[in-house]
PDB file of N, CA and C in Angstrom:
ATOM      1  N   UNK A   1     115.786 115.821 107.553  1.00  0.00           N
ATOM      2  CA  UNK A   1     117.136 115.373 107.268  1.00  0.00           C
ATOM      3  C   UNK A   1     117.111 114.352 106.147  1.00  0.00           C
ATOM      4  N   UNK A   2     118.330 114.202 105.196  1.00  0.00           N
ATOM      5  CA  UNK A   2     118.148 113.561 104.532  1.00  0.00           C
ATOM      6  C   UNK A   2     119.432 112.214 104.373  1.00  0.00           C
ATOM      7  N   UNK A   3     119.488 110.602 103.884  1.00  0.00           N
ATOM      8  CA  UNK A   3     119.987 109.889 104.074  1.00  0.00           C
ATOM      9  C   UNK A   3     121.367 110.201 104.790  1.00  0.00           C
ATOM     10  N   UNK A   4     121.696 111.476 104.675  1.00  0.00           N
ATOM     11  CA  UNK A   4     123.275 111.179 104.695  1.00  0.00           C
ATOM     12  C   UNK A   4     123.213 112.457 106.003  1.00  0.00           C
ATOM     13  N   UNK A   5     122.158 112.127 107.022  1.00  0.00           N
ATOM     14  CA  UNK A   5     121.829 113.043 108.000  1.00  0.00           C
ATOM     15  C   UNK A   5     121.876 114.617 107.763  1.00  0.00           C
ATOM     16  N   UNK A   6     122.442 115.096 106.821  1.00  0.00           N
ATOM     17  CA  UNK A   6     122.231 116.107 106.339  1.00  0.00           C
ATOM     18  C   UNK A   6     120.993 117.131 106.698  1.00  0.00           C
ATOM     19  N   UNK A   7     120.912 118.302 106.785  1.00  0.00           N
ATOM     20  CA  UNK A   7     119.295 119.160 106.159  1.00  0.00           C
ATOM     21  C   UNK A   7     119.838 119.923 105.241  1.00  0.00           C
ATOM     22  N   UNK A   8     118.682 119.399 104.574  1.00  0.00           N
ATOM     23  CA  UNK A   8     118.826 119.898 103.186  1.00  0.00           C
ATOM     24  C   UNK A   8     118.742 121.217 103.041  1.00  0.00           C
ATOM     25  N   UNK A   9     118.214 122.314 104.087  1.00  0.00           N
ATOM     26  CA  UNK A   9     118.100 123.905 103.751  1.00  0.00           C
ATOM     27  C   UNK A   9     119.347 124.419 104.410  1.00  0.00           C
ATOM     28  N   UNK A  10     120.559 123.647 104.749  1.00  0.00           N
ATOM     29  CA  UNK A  10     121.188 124.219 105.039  1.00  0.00           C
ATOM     30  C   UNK A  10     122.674 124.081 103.568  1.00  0.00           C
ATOM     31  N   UNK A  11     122.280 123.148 103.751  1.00  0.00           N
ATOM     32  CA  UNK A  11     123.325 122.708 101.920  1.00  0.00           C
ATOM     33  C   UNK A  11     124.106 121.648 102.506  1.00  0.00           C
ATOM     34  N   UNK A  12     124.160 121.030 103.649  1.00  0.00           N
ATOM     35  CA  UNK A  12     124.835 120.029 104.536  1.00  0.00           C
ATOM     36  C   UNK A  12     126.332 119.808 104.506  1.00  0.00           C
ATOM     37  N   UNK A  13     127.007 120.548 103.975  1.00  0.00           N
ATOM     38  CA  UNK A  13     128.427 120.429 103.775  1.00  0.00           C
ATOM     39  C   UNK A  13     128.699 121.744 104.532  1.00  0.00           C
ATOM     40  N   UNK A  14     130.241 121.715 104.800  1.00  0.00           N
ATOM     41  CA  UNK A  14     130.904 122.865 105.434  1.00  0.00           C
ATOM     42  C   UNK A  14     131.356 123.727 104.117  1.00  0.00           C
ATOM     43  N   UNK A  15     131.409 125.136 104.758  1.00  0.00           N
ATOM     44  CA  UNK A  15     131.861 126.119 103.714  1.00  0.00           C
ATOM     45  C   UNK A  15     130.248 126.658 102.102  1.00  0.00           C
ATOM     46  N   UNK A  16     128.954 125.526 102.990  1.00  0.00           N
ATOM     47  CA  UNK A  16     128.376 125.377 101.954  1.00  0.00           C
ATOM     48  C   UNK A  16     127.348 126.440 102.106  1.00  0.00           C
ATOM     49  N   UNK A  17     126.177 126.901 102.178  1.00  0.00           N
ATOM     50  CA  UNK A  17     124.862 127.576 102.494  1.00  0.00           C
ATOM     51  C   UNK A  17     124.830 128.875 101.673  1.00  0.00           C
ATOM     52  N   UNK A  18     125.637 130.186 102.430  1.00  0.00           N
ATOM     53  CA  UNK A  18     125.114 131.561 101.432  1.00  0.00           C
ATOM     54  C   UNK A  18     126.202 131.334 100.037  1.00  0.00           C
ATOM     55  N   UNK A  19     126.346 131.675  99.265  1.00  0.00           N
ATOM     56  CA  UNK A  19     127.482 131.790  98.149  1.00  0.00           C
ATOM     57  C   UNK A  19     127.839 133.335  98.189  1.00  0.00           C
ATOM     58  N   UNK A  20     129.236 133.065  98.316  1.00  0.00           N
ATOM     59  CA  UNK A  20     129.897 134.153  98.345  1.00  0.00           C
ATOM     60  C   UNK A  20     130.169 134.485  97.311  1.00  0.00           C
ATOM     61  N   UNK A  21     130.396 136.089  96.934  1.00  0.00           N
ATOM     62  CA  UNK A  21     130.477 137.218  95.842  1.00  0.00           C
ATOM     63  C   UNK A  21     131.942 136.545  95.357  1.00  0.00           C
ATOM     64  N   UNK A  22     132.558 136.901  94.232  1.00  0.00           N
ATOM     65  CA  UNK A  22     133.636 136.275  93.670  1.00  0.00           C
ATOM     66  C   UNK A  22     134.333 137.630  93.383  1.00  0.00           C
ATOM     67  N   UNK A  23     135.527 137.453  93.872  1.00  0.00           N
ATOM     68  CA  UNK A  23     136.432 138.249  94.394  1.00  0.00           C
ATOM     69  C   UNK A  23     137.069 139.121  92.915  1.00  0.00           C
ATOM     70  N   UNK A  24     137.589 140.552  92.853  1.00  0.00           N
ATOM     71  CA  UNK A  24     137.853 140.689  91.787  1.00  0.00           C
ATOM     72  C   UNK A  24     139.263 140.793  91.613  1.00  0.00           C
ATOM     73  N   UNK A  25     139.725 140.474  90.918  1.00  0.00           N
ATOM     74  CA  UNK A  25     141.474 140.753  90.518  1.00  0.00           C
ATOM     75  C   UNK A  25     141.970 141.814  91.400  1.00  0.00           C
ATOM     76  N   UNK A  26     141.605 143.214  90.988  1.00  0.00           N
ATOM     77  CA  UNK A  26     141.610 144.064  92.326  1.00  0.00           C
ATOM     78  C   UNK A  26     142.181 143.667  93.522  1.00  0.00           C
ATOM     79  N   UNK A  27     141.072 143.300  94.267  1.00  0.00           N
ATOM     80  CA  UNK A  27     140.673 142.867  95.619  1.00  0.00           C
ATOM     81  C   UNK A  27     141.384 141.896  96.266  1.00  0.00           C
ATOM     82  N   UNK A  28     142.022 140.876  94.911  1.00  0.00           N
ATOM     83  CA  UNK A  28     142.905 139.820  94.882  1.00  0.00           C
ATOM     84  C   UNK A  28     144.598 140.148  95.455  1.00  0.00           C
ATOM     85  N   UNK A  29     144.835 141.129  94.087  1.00  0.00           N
ATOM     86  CA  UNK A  29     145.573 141.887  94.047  1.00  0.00           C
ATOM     87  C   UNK A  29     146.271 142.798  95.556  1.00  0.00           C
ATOM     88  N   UNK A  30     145.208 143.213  96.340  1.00  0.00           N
ATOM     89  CA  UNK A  30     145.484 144.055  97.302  1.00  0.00           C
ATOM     90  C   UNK A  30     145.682 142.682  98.385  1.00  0.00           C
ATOM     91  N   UNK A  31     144.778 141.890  98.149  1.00  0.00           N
ATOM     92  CA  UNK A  31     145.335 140.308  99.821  1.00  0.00           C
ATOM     93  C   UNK A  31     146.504 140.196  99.280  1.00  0.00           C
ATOM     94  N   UNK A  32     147.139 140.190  98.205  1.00  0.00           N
ATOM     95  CA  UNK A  32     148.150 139.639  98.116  1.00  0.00           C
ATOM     96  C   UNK A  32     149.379 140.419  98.601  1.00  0.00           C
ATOM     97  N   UNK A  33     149.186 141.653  98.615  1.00  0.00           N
ATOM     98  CA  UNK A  33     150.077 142.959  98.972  1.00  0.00           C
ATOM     99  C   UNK A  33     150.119 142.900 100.719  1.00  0.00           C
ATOM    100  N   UNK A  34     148.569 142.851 101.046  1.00  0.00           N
ATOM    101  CA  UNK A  34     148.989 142.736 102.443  1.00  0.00           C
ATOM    102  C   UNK A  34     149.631 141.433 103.468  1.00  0.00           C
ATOM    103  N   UNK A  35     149.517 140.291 102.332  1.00  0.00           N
ATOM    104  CA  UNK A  35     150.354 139.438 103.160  1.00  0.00           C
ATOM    105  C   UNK A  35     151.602 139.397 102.403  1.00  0.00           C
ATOM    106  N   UNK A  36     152.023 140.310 101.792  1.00  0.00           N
ATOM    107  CA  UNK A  36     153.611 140.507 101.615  1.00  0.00           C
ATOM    108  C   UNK A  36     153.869 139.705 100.193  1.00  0.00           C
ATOM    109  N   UNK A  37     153.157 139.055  99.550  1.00  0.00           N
ATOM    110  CA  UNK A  37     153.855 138.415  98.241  1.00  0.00           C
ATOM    111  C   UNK A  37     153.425 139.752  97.129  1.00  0.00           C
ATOM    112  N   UNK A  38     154.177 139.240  95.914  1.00  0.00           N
ATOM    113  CA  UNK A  38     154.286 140.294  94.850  1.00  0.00           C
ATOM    114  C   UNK A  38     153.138 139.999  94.120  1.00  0.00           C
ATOM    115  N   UNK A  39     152.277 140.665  93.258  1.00  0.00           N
ATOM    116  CA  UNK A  39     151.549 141.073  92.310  1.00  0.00           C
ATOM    117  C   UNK A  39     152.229 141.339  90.932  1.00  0.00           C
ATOM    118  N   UNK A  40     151.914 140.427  90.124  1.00  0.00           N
ATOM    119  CA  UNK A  40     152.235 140.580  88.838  1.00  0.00           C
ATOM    120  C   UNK A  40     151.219 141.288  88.279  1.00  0.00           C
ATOM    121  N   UNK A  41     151.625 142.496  87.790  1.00  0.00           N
ATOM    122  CA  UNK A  41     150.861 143.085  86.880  1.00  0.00           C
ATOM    123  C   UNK A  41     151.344 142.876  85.066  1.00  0.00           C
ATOM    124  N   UNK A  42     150.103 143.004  84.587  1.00  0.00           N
ATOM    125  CA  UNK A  42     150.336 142.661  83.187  1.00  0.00           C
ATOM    126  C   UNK A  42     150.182 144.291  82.391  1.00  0.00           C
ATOM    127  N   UNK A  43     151.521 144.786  81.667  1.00  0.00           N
ATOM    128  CA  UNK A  43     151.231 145.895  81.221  1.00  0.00           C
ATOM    129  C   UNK A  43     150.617 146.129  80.236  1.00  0.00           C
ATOM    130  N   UNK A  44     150.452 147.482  79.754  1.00  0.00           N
ATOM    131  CA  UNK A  44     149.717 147.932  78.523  1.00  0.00           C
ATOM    132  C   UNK A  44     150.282 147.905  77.577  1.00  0.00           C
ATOM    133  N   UNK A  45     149.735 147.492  76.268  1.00  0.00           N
ATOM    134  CA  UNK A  45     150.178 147.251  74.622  1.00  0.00           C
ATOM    135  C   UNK A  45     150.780 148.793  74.277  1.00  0.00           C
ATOM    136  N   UNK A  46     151.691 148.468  74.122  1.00  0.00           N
ATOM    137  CA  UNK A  46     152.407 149.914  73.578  1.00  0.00           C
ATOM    138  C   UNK A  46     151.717 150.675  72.531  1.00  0.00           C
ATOM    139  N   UNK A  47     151.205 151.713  72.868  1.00  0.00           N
ATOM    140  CA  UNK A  47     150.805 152.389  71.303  1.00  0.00           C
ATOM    141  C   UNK A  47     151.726 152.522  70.243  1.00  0.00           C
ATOM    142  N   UNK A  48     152.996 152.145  70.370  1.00  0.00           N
ATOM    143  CA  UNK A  48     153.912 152.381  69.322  1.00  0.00           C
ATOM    144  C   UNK A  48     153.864 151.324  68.478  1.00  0.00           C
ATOM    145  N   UNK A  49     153.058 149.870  68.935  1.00  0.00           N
ATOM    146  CA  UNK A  49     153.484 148.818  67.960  1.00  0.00           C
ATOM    147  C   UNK A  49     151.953 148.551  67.202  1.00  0.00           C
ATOM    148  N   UNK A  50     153.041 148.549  65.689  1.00  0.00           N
ATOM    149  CA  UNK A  50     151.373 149.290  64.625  1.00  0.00           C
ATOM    150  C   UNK A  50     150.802 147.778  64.355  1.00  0.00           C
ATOM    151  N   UNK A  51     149.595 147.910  63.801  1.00  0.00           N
ATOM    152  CA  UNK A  51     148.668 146.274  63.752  1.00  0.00           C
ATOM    153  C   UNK A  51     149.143 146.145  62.589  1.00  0.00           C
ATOM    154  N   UNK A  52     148.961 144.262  62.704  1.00  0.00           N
ATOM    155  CA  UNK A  52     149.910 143.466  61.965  1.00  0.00           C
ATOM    156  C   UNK A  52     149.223 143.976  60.202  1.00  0.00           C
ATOM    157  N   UNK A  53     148.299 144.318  60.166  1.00  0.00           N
ATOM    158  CA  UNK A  53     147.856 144.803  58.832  1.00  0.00           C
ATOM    159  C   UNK A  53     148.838 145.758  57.771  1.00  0.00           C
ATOM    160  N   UNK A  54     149.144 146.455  59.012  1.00  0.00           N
ATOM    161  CA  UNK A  54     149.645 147.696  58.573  1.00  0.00           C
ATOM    162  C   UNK A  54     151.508 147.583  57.771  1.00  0.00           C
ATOM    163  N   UNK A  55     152.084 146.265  58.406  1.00  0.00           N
ATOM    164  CA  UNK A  55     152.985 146.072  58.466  1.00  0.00           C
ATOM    165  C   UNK A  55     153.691 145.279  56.576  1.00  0.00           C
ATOM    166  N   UNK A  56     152.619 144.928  56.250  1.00  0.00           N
ATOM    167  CA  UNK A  56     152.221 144.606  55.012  1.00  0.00           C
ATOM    168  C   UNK A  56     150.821 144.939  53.842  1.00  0.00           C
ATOM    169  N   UNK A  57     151.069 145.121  52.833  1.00  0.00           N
ATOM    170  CA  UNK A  57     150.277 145.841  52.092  1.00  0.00           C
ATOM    171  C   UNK A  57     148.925 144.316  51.694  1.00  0.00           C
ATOM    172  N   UNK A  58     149.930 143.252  51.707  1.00  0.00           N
ATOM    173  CA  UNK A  58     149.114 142.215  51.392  1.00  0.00           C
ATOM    174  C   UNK A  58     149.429 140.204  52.484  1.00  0.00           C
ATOM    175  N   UNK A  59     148.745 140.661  53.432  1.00  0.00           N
ATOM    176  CA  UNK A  59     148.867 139.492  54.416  1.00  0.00           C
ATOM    177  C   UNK A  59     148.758 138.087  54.255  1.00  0.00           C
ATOM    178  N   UNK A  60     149.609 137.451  54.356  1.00  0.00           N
ATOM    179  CA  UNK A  60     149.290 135.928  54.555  1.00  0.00           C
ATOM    180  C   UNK A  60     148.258 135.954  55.142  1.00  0.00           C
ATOM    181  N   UNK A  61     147.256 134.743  54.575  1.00  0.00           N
ATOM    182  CA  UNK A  61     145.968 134.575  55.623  1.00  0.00           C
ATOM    183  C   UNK A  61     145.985 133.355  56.782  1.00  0.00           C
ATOM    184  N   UNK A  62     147.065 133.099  56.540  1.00  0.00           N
ATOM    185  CA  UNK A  62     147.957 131.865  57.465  1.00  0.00           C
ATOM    186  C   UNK A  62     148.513 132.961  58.969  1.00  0.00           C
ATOM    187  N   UNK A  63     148.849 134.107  58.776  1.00  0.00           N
ATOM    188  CA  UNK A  63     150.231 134.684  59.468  1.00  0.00           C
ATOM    189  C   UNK A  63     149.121 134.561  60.728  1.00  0.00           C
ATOM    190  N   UNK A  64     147.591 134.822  60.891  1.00  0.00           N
ATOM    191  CA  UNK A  64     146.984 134.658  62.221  1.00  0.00           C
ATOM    192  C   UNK A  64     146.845 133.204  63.241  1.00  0.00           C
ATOM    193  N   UNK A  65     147.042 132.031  62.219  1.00  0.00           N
ATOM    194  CA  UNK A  65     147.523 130.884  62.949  1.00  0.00           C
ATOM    195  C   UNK A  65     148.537 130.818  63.439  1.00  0.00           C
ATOM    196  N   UNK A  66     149.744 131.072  62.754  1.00  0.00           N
ATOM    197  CA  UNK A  66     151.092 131.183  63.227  1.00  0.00           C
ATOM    198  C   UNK A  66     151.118 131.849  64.372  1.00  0.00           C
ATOM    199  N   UNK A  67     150.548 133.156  64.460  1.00  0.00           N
ATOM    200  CA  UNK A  67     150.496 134.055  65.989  1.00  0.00           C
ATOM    201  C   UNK A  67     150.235 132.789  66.759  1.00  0.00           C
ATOM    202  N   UNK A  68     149.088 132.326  66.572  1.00  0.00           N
ATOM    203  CA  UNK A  68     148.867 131.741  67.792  1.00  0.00           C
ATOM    204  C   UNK A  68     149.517 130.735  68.191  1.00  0.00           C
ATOM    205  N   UNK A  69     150.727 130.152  67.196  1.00  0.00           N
ATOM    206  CA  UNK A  69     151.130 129.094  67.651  1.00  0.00           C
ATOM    207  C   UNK A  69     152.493 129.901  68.492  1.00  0.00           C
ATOM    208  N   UNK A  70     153.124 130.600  68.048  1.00  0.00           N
ATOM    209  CA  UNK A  70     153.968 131.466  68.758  1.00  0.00           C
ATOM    210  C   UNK A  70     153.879 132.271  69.778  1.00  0.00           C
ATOM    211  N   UNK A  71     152.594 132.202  70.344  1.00  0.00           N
ATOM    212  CA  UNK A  71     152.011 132.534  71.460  1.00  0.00           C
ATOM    213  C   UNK A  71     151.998 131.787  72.148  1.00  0.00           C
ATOM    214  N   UNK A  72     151.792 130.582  71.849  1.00  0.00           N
ATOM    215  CA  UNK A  72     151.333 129.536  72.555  1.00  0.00           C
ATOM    216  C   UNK A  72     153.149 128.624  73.109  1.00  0.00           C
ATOM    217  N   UNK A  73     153.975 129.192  72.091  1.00  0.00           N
ATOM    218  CA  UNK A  73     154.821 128.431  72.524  1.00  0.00           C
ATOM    219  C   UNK A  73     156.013 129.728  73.618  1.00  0.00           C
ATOM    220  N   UNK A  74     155.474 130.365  73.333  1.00  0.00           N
ATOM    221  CA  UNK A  74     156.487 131.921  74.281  1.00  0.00           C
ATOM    222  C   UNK A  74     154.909 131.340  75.556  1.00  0.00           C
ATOM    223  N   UNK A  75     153.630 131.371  75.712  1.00  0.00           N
ATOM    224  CA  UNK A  75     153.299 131.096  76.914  1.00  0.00           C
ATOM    225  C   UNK A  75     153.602 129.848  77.561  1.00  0.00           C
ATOM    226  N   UNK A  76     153.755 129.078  77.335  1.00  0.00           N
ATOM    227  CA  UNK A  76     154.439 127.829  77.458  1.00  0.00           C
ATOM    228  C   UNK A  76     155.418 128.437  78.447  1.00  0.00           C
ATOM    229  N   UNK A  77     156.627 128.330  77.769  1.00  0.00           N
ATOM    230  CA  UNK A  77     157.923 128.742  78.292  1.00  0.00           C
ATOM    231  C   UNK A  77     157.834 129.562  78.929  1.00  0.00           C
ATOM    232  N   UNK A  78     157.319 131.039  79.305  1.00  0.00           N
ATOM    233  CA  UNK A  78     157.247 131.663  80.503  1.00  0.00           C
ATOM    234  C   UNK A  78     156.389 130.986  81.561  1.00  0.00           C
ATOM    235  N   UNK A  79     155.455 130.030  81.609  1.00  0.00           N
ATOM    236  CA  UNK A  79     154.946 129.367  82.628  1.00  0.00           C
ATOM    237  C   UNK A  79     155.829 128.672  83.189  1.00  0.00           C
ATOM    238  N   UNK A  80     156.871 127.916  82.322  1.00  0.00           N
ATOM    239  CA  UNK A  80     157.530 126.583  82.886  1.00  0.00           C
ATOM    240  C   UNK A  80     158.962 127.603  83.316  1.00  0.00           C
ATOM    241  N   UNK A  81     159.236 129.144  83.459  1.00  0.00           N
ATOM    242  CA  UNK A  81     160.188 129.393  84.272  1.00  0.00           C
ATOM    243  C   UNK A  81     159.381 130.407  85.064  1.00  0.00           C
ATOM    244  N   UNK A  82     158.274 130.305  85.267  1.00  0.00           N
ATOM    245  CA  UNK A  82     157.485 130.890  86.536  1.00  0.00           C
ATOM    246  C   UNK A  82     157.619 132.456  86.401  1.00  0.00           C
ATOM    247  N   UNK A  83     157.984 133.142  84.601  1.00  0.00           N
ATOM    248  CA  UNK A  83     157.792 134.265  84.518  1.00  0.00           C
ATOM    249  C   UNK A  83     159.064 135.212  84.746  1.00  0.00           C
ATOM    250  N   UNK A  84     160.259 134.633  85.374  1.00  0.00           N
ATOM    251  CA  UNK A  84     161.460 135.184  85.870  1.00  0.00           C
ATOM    252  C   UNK A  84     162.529 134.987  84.603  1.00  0.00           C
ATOM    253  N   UNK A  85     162.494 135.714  83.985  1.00  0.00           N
ATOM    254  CA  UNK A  85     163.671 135.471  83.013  1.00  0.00           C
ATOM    255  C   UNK A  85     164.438 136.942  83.240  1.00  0.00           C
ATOM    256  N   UNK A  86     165.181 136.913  84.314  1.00  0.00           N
ATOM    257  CA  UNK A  86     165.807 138.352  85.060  1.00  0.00           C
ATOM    258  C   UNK A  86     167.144 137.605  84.727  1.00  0.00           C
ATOM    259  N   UNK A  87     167.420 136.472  84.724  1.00  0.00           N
ATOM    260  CA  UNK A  87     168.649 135.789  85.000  1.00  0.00           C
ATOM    261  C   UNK A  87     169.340 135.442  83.271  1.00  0.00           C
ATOM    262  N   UNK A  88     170.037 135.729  82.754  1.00  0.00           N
ATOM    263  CA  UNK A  88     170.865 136.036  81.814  1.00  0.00           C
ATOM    264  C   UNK A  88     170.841 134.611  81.342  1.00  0.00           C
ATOM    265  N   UNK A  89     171.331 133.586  81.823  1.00  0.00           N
ATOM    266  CA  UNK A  89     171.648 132.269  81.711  1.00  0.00           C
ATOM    267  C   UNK A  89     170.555 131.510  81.582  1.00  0.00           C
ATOM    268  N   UNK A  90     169.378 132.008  81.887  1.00  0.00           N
ATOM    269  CA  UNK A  90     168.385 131.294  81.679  1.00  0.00           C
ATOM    270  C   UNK A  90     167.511 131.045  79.738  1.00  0.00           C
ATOM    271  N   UNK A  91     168.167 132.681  79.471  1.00  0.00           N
ATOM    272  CA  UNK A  91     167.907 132.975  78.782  1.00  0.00           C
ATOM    273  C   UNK A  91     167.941 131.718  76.725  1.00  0.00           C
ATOM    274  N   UNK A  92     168.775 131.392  77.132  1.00  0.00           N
ATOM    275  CA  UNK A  92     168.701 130.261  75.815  1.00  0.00           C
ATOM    276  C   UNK A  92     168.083 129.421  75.875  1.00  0.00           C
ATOM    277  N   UNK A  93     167.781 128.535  77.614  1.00  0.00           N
ATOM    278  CA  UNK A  93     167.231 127.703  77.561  1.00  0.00           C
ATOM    279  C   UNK A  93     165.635 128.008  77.297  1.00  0.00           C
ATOM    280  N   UNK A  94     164.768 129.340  77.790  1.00  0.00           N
ATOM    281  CA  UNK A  94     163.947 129.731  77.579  1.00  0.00           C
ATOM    282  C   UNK A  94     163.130 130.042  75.659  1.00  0.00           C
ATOM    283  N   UNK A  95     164.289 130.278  75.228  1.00  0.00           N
ATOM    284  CA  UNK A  95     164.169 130.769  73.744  1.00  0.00           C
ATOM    285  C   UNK A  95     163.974 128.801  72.958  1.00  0.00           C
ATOM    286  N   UNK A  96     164.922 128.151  73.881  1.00  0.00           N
ATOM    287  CA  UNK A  96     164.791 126.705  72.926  1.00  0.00           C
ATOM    288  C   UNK A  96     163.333 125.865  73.530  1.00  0.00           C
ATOM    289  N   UNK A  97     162.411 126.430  74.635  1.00  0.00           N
ATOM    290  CA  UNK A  97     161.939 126.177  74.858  1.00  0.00           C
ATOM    291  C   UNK A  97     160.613 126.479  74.258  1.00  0.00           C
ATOM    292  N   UNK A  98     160.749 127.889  73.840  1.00  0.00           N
ATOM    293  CA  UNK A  98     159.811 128.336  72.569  1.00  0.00           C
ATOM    294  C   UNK A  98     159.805 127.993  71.266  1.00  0.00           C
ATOM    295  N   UNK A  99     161.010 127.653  70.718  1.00  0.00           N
ATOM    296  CA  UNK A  99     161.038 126.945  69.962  1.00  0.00           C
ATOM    297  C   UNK A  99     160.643 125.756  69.524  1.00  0.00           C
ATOM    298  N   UNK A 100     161.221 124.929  70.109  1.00  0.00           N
ATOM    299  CA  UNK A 100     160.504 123.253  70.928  1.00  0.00           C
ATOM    300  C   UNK A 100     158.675 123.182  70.931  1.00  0.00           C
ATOM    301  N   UNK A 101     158.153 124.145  71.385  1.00  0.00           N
ATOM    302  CA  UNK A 101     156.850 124.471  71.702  1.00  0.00           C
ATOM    303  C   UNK A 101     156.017 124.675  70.428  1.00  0.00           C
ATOM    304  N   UNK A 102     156.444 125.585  69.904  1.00  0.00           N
ATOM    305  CA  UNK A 102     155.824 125.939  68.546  1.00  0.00           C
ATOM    306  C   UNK A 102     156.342 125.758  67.485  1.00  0.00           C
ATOM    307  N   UNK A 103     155.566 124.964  66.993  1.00  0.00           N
ATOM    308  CA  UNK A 103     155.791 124.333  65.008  1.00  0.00           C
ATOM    309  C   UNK A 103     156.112 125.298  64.240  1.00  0.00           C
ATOM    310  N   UNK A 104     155.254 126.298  64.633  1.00  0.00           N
ATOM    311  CA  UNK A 104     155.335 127.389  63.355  1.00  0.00           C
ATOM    312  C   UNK A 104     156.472 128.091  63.794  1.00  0.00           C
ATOM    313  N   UNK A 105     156.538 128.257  64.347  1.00  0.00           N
ATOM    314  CA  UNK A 105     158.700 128.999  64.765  1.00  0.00           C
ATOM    315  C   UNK A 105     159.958 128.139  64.231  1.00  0.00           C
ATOM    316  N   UNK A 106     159.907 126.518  64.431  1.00  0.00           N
ATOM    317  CA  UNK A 106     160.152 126.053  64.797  1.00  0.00           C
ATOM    318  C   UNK A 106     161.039 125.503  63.523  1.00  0.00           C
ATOM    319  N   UNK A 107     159.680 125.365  62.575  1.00  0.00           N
ATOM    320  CA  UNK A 107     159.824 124.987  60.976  1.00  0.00           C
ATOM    321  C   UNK A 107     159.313 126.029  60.297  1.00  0.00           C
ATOM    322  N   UNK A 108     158.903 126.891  60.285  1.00  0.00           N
ATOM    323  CA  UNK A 108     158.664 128.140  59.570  1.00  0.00           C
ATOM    324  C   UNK A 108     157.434 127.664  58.850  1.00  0.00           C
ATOM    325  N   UNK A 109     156.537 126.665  59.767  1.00  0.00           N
ATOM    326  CA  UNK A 109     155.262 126.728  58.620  1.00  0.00           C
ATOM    327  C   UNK A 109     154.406 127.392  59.016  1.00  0.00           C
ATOM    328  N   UNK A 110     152.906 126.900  58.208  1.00  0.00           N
ATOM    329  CA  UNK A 110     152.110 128.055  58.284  1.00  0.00           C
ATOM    330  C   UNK A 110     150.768 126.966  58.448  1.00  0.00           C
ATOM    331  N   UNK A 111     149.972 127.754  58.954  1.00  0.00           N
ATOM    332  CA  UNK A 111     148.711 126.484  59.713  1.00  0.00           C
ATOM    333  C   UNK A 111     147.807 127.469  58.979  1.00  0.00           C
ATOM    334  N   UNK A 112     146.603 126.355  58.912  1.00  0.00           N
ATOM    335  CA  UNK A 112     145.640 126.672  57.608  1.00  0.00           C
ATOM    336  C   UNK A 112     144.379 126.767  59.127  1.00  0.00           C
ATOM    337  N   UNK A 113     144.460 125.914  60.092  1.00  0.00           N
ATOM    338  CA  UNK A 113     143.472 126.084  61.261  1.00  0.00           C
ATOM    339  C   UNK A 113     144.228 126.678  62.338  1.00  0.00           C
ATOM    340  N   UNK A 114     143.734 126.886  63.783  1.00  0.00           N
ATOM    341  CA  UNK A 114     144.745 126.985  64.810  1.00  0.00           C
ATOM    342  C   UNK A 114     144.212 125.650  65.584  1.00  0.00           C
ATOM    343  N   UNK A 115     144.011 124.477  65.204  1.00  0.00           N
ATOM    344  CA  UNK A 115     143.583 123.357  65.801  1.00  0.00           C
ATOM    345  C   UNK A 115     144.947 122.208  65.587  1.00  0.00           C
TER     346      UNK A 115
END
């Protein structure tokens, strides 16, 4: 045993000794079904929407920072309404919230890093 009465081959804490396998999204996915809450699934990228290359013959080399800041400010705002924008009224406050969030929307600039 060790100072803190512990044995050490057991790992001395509760919940502690074999390590359990880490569960997969899947598997996640299905506990969550059987105790009755919903599963958000995340869908598939439309094959219809063509890469940003294609969309211009000659790209800003800025326009890939900007994504990310406009990503960053649309993930934002769907976190802080928990993903539910079903409700009509919610809807402006959500859009000023993306706005608010991201510079590059915001002021139309253009970032030379994404830092």
């Amino acid at each position: 045993a060790t100072e803190s009465g512990r044995s050490p081959e057991r790992g001395g804490g509760e919940g502690q000794g074999r390590r359990q396998r880490k569960k997969t999204n899947k598997e996640k996915d299905e506990e969550k079904k059987k105790r009755g809450k919903t599963v958000c699934q995340i869908p598939a990228i439309s094959p219809r929407i063509p890469p940003l290359r294609s969309l211009t013959s000659d790209p800003c080399p800025l326009a890939a920072n900007s994504l990310v800041s406009a990503l960053f400010g649309y993930t934002f705002a769907l976190r802080l309404y928990n993903g539910d924008l079903s409700d009509l009224e919610v809807l402006p406050e959500f859009c000023q919230a993306v706005l608010s969030t991201s510079v590059g929307l915001a002021d139309g600039r253009g970032f030379g890093s994404v830092e």
